[in-house]
C-alpha atoms as a PDB file:
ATOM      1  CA  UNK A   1       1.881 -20.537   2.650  1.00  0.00           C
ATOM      2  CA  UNK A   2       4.565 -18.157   1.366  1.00  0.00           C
ATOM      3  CA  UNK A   3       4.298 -14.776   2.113  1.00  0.00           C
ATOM      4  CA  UNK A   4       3.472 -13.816  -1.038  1.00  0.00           C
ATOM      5  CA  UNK A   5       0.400 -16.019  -1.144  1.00  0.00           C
ATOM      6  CA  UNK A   6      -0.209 -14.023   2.675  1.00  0.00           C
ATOM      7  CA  UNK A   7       0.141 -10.897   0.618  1.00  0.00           C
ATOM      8  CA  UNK A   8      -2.464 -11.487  -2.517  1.00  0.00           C
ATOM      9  CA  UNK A   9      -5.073 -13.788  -0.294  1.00  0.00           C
ATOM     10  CA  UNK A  10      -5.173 -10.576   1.656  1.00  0.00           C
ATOM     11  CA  UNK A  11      -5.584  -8.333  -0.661  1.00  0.00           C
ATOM     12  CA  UNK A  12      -8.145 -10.321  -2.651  1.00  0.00           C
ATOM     13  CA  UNK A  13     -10.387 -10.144   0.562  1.00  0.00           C
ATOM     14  CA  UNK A  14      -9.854  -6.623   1.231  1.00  0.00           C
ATOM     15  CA  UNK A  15     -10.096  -5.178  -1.481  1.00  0.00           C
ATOM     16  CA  UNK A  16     -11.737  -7.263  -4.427  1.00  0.00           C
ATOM     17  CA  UNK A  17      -9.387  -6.253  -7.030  1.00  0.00           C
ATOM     18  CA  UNK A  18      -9.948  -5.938 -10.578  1.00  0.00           C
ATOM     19  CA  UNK A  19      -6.072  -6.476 -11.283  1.00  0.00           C
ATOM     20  CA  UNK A  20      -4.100  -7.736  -8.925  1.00  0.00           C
ATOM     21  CA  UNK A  21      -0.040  -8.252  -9.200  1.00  0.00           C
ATOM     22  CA  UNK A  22       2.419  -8.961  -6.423  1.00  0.00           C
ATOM     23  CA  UNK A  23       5.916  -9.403  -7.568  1.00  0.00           C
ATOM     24  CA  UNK A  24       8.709 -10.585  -5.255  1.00  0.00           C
ATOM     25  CA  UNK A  25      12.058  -8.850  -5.714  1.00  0.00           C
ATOM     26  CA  UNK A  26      13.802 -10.174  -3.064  1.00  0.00           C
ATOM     27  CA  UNK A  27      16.184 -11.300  -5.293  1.00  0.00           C
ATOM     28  CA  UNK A  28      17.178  -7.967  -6.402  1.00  0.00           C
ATOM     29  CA  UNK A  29      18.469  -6.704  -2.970  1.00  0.00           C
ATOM     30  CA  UNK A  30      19.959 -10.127  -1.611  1.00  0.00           C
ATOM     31  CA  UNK A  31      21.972  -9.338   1.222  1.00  0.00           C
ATOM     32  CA  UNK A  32      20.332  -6.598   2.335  1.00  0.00           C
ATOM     33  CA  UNK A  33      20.432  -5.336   5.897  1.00  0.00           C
ATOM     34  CA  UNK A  34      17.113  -6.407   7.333  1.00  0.00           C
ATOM     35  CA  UNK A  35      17.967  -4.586  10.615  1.00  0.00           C
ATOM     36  CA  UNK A  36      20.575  -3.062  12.602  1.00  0.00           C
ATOM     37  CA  UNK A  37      22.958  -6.293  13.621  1.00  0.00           C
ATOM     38  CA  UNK A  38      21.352  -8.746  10.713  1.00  0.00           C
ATOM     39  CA  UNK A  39      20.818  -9.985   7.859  1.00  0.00           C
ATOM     40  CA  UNK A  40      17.363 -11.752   6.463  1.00  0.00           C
ATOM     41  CA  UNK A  41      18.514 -15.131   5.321  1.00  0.00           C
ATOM     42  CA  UNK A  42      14.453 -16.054   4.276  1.00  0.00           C
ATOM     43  CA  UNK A  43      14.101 -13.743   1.585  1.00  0.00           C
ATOM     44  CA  UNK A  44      10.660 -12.821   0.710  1.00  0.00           C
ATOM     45  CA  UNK A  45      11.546  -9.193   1.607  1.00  0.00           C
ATOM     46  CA  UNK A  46      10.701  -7.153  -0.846  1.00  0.00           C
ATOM     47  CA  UNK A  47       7.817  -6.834  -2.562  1.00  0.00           C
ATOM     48  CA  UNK A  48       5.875  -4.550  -5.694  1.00  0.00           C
ATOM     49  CA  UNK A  49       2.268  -4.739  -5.557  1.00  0.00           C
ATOM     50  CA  UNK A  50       0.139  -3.647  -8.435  1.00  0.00           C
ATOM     51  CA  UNK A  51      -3.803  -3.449  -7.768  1.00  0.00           C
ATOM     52  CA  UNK A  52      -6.880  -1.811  -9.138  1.00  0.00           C
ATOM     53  CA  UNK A  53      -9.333  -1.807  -6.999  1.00  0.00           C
ATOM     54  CA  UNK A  54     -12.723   0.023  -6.803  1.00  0.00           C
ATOM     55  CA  UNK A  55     -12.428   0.340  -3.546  1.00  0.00           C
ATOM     56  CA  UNK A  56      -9.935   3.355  -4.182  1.00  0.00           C
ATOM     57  CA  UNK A  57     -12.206   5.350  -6.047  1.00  0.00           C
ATOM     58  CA  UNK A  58     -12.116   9.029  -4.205  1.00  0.00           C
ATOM     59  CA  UNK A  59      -8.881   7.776  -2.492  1.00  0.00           C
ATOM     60  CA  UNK A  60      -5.928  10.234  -2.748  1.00  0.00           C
ATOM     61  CA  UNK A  61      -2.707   8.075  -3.528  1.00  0.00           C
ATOM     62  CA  UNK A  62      -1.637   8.643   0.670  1.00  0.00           C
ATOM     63  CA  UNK A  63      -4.799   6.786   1.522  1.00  0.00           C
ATOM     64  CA  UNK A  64      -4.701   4.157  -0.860  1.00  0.00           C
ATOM     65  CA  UNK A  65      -1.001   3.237   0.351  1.00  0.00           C
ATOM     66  CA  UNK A  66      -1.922   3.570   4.405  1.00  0.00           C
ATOM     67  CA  UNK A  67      -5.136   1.078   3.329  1.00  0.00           C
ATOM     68  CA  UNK A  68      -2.648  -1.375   2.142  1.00  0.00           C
ATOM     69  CA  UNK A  69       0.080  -0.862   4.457  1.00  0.00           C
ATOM     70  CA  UNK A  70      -2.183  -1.351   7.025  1.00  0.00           C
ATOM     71  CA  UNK A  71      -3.790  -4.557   5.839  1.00  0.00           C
ATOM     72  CA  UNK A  72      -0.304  -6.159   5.441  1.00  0.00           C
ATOM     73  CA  UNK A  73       1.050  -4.959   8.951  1.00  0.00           C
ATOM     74  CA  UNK A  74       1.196  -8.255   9.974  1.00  0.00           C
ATOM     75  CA  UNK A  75       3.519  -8.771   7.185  1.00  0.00           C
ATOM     76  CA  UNK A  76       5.760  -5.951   7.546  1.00  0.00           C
ATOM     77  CA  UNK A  77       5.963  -6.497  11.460  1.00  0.00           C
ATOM     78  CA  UNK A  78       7.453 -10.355  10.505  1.00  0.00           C
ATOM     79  CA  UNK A  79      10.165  -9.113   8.440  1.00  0.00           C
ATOM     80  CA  UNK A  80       9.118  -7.694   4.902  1.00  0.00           C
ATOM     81  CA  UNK A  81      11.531  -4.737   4.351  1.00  0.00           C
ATOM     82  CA  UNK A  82       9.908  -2.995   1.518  1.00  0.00           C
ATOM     83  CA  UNK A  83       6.785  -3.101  -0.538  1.00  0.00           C
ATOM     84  CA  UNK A  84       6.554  -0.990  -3.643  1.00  0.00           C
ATOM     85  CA  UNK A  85       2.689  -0.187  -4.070  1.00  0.00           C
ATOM     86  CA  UNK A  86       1.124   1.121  -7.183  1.00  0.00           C
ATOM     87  CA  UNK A  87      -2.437   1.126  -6.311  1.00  0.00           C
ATOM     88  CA  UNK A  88      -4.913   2.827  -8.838  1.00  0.00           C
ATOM     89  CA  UNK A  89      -8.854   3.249  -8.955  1.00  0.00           C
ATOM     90  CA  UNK A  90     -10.593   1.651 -12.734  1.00  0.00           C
ATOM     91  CA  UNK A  91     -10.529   4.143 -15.035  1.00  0.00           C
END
C-alpha cells in the first residue's frame, strides 16, 4: 500500500468525509533535504490534503489540523516531510 492509500484509508475511517482529496507533490520538491545528512530517495513526501468533514463542525482551523496531524503521525514519523491540509466543515 502506498502511502498515499495509508493517508486517505485513514482519513476515510476517521473522519467520514464528505470530500476527500490527497494529492502527492513529491514531485514538486525532488531532492529535498529529508533530514540533516540525507536525502529521501522514496518520494511520497509531500502531501496536500483536502477534506470536508462533519466531524469539524465547531472546530477552529488549529484543531482541525492537530486532528489530522495526529491521525497521520505514524506517517509523518516514517518520513513524510510536509502535508498541506485544507480541512473545512459542510457549509
Amino acid at each position: 500500500m502506498t502511502i498515499k492509500e495509508r493517508i486517505t484509508t485513514k482519513l476515510t475511517a476517521a473522519f467520514s468525509p464528505v470530500s476527500l482529496d490527497v494529492v502527492d507533490e513529491s514531485h514538486q520538491h525532488a531532492g529535498h533535504a529529508f533530514h540533516p545528512g540525507g536525502v529521501e530517495p522514496r518520494g511520497e513526501t509531500h502531501f496536500r490534503i483536502k477534506i470536508v468533514s462533519g466531524v469539524f463542525v465547531g472546530k477552529s482551523r488549529i484543531d482541525r489540523h492537530r486532528m489530522i496531524n495526529a491521525m497521520l503521525a505514524q506517517e509523518l514519523d516514517d518520513g513524510v516531510h510536509a502535508l498541506a491540509i485544507e480541512a473545512r466543515a459542510p457549509d
